[in-house]
C-alpha atoms as a PDB file:
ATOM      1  CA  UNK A   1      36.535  16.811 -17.338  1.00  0.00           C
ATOM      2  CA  UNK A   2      35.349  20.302 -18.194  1.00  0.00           C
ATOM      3  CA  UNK A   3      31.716  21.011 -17.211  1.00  0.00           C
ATOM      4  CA  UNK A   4      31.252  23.652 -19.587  1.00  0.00           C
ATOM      5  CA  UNK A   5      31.379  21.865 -22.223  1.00  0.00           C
ATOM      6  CA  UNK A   6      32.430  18.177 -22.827  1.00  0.00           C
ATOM      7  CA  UNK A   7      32.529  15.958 -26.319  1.00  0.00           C
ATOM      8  CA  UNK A   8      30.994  12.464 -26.077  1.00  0.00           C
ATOM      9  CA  UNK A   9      31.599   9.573 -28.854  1.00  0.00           C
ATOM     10  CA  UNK A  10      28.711   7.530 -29.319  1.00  0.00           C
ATOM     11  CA  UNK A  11      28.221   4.884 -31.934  1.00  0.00           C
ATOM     12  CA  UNK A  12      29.996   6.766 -34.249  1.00  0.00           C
ATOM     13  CA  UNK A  13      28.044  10.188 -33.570  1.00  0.00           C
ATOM     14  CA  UNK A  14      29.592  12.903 -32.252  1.00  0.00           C
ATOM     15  CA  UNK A  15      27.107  14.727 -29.534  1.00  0.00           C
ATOM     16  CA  UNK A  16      27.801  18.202 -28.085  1.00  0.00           C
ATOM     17  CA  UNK A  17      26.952  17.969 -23.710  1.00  0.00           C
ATOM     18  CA  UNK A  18      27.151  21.883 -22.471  1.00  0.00           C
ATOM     19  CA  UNK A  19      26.274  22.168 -18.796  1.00  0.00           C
ATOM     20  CA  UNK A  20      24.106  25.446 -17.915  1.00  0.00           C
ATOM     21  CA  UNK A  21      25.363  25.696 -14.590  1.00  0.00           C
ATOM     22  CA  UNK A  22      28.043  24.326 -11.886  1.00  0.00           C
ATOM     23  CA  UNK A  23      26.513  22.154  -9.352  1.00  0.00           C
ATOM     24  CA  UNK A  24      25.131  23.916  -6.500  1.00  0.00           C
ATOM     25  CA  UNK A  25      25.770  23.588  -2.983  1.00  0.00           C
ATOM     26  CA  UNK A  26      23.957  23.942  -0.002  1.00  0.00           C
ATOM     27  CA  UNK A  27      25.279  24.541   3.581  1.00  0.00           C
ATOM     28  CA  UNK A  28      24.396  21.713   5.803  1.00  0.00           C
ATOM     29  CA  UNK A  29      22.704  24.941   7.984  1.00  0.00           C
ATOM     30  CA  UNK A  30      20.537  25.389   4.954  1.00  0.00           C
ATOM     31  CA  UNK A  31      19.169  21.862   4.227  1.00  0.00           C
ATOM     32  CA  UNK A  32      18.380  21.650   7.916  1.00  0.00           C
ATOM     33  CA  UNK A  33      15.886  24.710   7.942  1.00  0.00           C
ATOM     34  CA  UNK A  34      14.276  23.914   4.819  1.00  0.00           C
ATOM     35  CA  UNK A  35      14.014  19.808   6.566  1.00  0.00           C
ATOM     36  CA  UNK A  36      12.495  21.403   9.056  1.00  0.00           C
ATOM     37  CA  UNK A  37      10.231  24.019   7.302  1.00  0.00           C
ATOM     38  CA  UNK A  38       8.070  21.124   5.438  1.00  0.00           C
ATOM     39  CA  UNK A  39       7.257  17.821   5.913  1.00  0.00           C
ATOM     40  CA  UNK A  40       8.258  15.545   3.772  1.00  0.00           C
ATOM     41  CA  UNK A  41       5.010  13.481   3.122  1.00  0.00           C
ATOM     42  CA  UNK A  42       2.903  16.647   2.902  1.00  0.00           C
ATOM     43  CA  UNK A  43       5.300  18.013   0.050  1.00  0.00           C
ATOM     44  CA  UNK A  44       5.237  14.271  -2.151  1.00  0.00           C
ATOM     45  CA  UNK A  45       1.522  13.574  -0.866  1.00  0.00           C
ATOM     46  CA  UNK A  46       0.324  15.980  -3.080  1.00  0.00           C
ATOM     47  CA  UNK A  47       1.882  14.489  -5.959  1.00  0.00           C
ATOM     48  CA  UNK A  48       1.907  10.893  -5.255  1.00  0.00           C
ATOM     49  CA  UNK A  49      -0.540   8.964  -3.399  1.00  0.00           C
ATOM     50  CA  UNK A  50       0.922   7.462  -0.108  1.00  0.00           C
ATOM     51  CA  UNK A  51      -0.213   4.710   2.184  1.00  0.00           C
ATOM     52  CA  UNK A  52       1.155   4.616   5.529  1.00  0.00           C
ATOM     53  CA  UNK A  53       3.434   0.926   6.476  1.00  0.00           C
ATOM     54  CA  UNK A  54       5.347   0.913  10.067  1.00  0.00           C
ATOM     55  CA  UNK A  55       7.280   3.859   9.923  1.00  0.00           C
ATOM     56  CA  UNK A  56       7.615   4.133   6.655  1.00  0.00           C
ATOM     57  CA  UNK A  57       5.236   5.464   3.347  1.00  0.00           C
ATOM     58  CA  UNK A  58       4.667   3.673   0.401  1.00  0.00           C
ATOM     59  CA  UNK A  59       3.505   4.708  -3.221  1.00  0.00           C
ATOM     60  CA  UNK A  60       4.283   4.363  -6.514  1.00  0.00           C
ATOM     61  CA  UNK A  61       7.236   6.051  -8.278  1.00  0.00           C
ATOM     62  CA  UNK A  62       7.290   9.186  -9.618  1.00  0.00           C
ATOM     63  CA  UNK A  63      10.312   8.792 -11.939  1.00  0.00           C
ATOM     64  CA  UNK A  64       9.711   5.066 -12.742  1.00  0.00           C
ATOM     65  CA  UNK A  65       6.315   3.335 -14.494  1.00  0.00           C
ATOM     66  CA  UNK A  66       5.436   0.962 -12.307  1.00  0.00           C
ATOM     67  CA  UNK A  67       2.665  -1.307 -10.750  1.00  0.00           C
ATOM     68  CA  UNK A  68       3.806  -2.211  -7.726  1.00  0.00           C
ATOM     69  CA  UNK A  69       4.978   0.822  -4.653  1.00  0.00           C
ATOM     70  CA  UNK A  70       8.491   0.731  -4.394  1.00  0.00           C
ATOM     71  CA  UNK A  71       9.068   4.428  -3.434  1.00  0.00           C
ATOM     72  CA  UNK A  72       9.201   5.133  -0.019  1.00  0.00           C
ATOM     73  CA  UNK A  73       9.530   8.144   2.271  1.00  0.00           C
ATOM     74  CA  UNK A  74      10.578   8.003   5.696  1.00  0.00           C
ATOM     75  CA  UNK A  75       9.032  11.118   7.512  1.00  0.00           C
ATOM     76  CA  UNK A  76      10.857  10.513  11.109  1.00  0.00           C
ATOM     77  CA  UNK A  77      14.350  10.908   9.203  1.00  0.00           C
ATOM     78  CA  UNK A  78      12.814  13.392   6.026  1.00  0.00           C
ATOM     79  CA  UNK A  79      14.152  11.322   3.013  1.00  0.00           C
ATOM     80  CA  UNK A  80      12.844   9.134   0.189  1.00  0.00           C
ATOM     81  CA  UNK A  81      14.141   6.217  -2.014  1.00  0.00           C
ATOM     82  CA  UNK A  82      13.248   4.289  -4.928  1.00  0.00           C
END
C-alpha cells in the first residue's frame, strides 16, 4: 500500500485517503526518558478525573461516551487502556 496516497471504494463512492506524514518512530532510549520525565496520572489527571483502585486508576474514557470507568492507568508500569 502506498501511504502517500491510497484510493478506497466505498459503497460505490470513490474517497481520496492522503497521509500527511510517515509514521514516526521513537527510540526505545527516548520513550524511556520522557516515561520517566512525567507521571502518568499527573499528565491524564488533569484531563480526566481518576479514582484510585489497588494499583490501578479508574475514570471514565476520554475517547469513548460512557457512564461507567472503564479506562484505566497503571502508574507503577506508566500505561493506560480502555
Amino acid at each position: 500500500m502506498n501511504f502517500k496516497s491510497a484510493f478506497y471504494l466505498r459503497r460505490g463512492t470513490w474517497l481520496i485517503w492522503k497521509a500527511v506524514k510517515t509514521i514516526a518512530r521513537f527510540s526505545d532510549e527516548w520513550i524511556e526518558r520522557v516515561k520517566s520525565s512525567f507521571d502518568i496520572v499527573d499528565v491524564i489527571g488533569q484531563r480526566v478525573e481518576l479514582k484510585q483502585s489497588g494499583r490501578n486508576f479508574l475514570g471514565l474514557c476520554p475517547f469513548h461516551d460512557e457512564k461507567t470507568a472503564s479506562f484505566s492507568v497503571n502508574q507503577e508500569k506508566q500505561f493506560y487502556h480502555c
